[in-house]
C-alpha atoms as a PDB file:
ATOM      1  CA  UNK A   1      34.157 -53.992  48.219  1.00  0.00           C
ATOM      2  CA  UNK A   2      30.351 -53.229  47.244  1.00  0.00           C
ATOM      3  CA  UNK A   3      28.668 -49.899  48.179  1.00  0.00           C
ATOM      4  CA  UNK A   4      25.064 -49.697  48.331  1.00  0.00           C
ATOM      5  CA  UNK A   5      23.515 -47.761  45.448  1.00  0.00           C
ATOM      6  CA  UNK A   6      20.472 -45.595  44.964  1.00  0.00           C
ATOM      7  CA  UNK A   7      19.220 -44.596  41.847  1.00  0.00           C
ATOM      8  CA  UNK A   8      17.095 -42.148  41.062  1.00  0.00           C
ATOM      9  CA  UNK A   9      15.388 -41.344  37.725  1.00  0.00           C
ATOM     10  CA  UNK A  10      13.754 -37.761  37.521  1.00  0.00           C
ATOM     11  CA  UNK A  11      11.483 -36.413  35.075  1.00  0.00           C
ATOM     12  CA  UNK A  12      14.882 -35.475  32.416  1.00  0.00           C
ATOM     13  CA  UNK A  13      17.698 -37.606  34.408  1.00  0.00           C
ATOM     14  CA  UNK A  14      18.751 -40.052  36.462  1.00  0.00           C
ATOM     15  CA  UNK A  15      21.060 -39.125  39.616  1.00  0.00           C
ATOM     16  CA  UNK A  16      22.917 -41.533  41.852  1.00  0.00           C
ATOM     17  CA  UNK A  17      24.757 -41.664  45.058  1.00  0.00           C
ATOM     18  CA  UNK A  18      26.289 -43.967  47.759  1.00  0.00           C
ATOM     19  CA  UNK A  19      24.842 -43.360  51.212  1.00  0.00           C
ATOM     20  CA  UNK A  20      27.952 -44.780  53.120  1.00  0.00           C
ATOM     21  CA  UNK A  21      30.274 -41.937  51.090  1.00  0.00           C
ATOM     22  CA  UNK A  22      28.541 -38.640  52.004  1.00  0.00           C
ATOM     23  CA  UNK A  23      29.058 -36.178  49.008  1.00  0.00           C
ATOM     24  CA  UNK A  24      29.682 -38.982  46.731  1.00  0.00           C
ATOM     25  CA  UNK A  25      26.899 -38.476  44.127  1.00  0.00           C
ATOM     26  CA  UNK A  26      26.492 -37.914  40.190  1.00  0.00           C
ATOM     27  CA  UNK A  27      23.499 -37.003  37.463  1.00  0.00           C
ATOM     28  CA  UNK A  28      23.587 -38.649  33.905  1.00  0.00           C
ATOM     29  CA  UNK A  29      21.265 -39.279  31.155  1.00  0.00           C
ATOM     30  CA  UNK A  30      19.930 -42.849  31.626  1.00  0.00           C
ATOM     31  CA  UNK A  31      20.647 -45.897  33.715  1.00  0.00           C
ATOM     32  CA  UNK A  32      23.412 -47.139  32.680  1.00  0.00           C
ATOM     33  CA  UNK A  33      25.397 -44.140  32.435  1.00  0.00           C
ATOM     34  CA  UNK A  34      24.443 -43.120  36.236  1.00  0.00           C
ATOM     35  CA  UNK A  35      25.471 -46.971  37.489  1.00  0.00           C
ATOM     36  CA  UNK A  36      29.044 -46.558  35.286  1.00  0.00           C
ATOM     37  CA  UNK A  37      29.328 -42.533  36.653  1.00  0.00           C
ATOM     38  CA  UNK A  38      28.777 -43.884  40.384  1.00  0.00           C
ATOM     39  CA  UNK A  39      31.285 -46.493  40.002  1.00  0.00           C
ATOM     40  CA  UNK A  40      33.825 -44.365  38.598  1.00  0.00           C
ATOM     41  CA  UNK A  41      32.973 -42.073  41.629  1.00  0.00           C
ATOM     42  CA  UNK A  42      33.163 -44.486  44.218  1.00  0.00           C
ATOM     43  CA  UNK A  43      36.447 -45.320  42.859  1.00  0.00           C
ATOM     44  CA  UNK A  44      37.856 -41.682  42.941  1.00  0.00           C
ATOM     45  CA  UNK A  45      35.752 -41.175  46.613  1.00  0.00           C
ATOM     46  CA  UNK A  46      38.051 -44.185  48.252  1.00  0.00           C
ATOM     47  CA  UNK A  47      41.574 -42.793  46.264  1.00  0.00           C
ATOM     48  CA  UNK A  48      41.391 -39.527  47.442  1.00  0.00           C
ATOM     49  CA  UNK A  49      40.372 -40.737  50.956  1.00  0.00           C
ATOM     50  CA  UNK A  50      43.798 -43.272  50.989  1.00  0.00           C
ATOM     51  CA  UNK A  51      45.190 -40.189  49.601  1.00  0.00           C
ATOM     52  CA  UNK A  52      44.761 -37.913  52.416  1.00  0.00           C
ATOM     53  CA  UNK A  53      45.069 -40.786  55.130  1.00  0.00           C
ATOM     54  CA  UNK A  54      41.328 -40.697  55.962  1.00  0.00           C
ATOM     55  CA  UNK A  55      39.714 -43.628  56.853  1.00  0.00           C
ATOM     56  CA  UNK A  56      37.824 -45.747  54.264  1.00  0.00           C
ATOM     57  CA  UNK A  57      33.799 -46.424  55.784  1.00  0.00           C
ATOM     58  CA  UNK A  58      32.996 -49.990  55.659  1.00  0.00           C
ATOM     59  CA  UNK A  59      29.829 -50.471  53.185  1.00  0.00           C
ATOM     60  CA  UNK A  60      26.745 -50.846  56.248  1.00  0.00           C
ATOM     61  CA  UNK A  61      24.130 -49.466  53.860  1.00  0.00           C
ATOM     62  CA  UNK A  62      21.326 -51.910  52.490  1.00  0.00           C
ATOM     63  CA  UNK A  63      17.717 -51.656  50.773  1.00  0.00           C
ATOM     64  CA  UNK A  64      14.906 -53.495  50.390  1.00  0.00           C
ATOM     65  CA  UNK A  65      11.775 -53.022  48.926  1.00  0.00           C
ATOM     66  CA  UNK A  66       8.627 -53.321  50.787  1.00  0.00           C
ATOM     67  CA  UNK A  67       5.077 -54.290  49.788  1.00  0.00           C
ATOM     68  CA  UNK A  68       2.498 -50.956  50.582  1.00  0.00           C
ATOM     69  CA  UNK A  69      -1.012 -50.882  50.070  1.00  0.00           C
ATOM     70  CA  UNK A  70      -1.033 -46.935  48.025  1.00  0.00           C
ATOM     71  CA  UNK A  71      -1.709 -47.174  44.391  1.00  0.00           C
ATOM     72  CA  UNK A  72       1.033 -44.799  42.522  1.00  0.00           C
ATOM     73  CA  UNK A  73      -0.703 -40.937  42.285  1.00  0.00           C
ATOM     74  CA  UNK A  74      -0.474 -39.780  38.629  1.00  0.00           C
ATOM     75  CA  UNK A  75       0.893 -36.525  39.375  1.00  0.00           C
ATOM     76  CA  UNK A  76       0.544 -35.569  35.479  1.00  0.00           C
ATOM     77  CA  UNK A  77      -3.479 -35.975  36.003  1.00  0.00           C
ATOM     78  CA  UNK A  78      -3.741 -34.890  39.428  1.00  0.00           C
ATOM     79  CA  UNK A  79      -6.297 -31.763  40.584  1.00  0.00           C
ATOM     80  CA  UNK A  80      -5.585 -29.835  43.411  1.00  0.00           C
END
């Protein structure tokens, strides 16, 4: 099965989480740690659903990017 994955990388470090598995979420260091955390967490989400006899969602999440017209705002450099 493959679960849609967001990543996230904040100003110190990276979280991640599976939209179709409310709750099932995780924070590392960089990149690559997040996408092996949220695997591993996936994995444990789905167990300890079987587990307890709960039904396992189907993956319906998806992304895409989209094209927009806004230049990026440098926050750093920003007045307000």
């Amino acid at each position: 099965m493959k679960y849609a994955v967001i990543i996230e990388k904040r100003p110190e470090s990276f979280g991640a989480y599976a939209p179709d598995l409310p709750g099932c979420a995780v924070v590392g260091n960089s990149r690559e740690e997040v996408v092996q955390l949220i695997q591993e967490a996936i994995e444990m989400h789905l167990q300890c659903l079987k587990d307890h006899g709960d039904e396992i969602p189907p993956p319906v999440s998806s992304f895409e990017f989209v094209d927009v017209a806004a230049q990026p705002v440098d926050m750093e450099n920003s007045q307000s």
